[in-house]
C-alpha atoms as a PDB file:
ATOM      1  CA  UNK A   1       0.000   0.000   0.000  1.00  0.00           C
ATOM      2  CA  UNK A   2       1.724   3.149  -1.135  1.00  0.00           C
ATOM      3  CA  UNK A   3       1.160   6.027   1.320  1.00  0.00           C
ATOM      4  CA  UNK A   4       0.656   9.491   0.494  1.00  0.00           C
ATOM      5  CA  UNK A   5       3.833  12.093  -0.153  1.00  0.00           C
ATOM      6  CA  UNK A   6       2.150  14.576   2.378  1.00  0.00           C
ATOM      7  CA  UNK A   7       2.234  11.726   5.074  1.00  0.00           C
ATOM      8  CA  UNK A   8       5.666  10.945   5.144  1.00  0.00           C
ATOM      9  CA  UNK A   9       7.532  13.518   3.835  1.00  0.00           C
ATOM     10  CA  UNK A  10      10.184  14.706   6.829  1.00  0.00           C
ATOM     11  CA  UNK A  11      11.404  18.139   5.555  1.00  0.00           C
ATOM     12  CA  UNK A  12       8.823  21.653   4.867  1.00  0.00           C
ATOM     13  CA  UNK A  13       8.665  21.922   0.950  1.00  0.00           C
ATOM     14  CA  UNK A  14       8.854  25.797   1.453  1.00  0.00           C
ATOM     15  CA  UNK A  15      11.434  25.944   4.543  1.00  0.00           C
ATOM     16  CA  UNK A  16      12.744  22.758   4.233  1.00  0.00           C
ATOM     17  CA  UNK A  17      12.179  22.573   8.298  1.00  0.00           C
ATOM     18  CA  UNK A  18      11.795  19.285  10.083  1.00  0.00           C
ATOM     19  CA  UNK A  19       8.375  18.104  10.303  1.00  0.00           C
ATOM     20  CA  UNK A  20       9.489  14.922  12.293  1.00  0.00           C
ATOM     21  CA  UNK A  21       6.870  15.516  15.179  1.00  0.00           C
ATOM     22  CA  UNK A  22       4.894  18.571  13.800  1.00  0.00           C
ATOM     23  CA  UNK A  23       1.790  19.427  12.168  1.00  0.00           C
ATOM     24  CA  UNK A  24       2.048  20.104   8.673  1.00  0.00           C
ATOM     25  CA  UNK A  25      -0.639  21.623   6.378  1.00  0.00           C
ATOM     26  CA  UNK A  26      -0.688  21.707   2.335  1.00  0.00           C
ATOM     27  CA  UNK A  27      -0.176  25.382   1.178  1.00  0.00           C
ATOM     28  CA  UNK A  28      -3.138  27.906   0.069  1.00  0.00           C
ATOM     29  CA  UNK A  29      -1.400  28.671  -2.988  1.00  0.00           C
ATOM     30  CA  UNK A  30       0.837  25.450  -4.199  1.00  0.00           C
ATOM     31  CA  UNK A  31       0.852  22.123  -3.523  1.00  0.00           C
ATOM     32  CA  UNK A  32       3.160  22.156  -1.571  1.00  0.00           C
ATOM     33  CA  UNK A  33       3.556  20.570   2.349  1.00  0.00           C
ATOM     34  CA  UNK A  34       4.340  23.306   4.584  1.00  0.00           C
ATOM     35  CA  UNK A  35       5.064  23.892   8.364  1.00  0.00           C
ATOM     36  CA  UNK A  36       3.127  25.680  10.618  1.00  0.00           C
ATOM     37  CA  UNK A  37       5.532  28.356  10.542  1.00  0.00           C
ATOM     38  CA  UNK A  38       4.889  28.547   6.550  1.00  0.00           C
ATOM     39  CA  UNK A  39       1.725  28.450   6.895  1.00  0.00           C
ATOM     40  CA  UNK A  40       1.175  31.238   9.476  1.00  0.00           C
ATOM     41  CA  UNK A  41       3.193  33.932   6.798  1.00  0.00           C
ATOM     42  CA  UNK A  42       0.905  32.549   4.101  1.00  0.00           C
ATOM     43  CA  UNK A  43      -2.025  33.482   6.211  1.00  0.00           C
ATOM     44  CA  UNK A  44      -0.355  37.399   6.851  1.00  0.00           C
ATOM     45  CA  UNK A  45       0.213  36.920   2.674  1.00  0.00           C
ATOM     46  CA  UNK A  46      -3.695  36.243   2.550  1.00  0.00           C
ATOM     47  CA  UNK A  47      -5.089  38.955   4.622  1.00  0.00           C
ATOM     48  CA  UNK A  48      -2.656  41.430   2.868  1.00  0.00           C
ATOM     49  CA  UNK A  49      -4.444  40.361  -0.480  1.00  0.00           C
ATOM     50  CA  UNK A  50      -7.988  41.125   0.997  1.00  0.00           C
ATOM     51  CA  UNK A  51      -6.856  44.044   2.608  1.00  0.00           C
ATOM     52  CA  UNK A  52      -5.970  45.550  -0.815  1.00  0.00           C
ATOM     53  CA  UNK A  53      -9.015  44.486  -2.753  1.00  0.00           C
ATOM     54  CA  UNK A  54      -7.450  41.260  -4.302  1.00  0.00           C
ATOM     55  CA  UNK A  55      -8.661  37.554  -5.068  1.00  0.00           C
ATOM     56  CA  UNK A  56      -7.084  35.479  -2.113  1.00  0.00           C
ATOM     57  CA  UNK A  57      -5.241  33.708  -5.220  1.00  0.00           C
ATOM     58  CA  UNK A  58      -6.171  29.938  -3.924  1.00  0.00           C
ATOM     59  CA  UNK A  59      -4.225  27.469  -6.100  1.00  0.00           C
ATOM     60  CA  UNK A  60      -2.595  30.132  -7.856  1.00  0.00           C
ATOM     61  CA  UNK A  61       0.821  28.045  -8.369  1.00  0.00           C
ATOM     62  CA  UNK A  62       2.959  30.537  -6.562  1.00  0.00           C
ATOM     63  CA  UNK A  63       3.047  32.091  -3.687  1.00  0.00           C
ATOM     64  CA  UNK A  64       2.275  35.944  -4.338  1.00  0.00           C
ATOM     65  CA  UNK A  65       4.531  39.012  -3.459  1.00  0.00           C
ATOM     66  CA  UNK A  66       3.040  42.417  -1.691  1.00  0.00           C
END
């Protein structure tokens, strides 16, 4: 049985942090497995976007710039 990338993947795809022992989340943007610590920034990134008017970008392939 061949168990999903996200499951047992040891390193943040954005950080490359440890996640031996830590949550881990898939990105708003990418698909990429992130930390907590990733994902907290991409949540600043988010409410920058709405702040200023713009889509929230989900899925866009990147993660956007402000």
């Amino acid at each position: 049985m061949n168990q999903d990338r996200f499951f047992t993947q040891s390193n943040c795809d954005r950080c490359s942090e440890s996640l031996n022992g830590k949550s881990r989340t898939c990105s708003w943007f990418t698909e990429e497995c992130i930390c907590d610590d990733c994902s907290k920034k991409e949540k600043e990134i988010k409410a920058k976007l709405r702040d200023n008017g713009q889509s929230d970008h989900e899925g866009c392939g990147f993660v956007p710039k402000l």
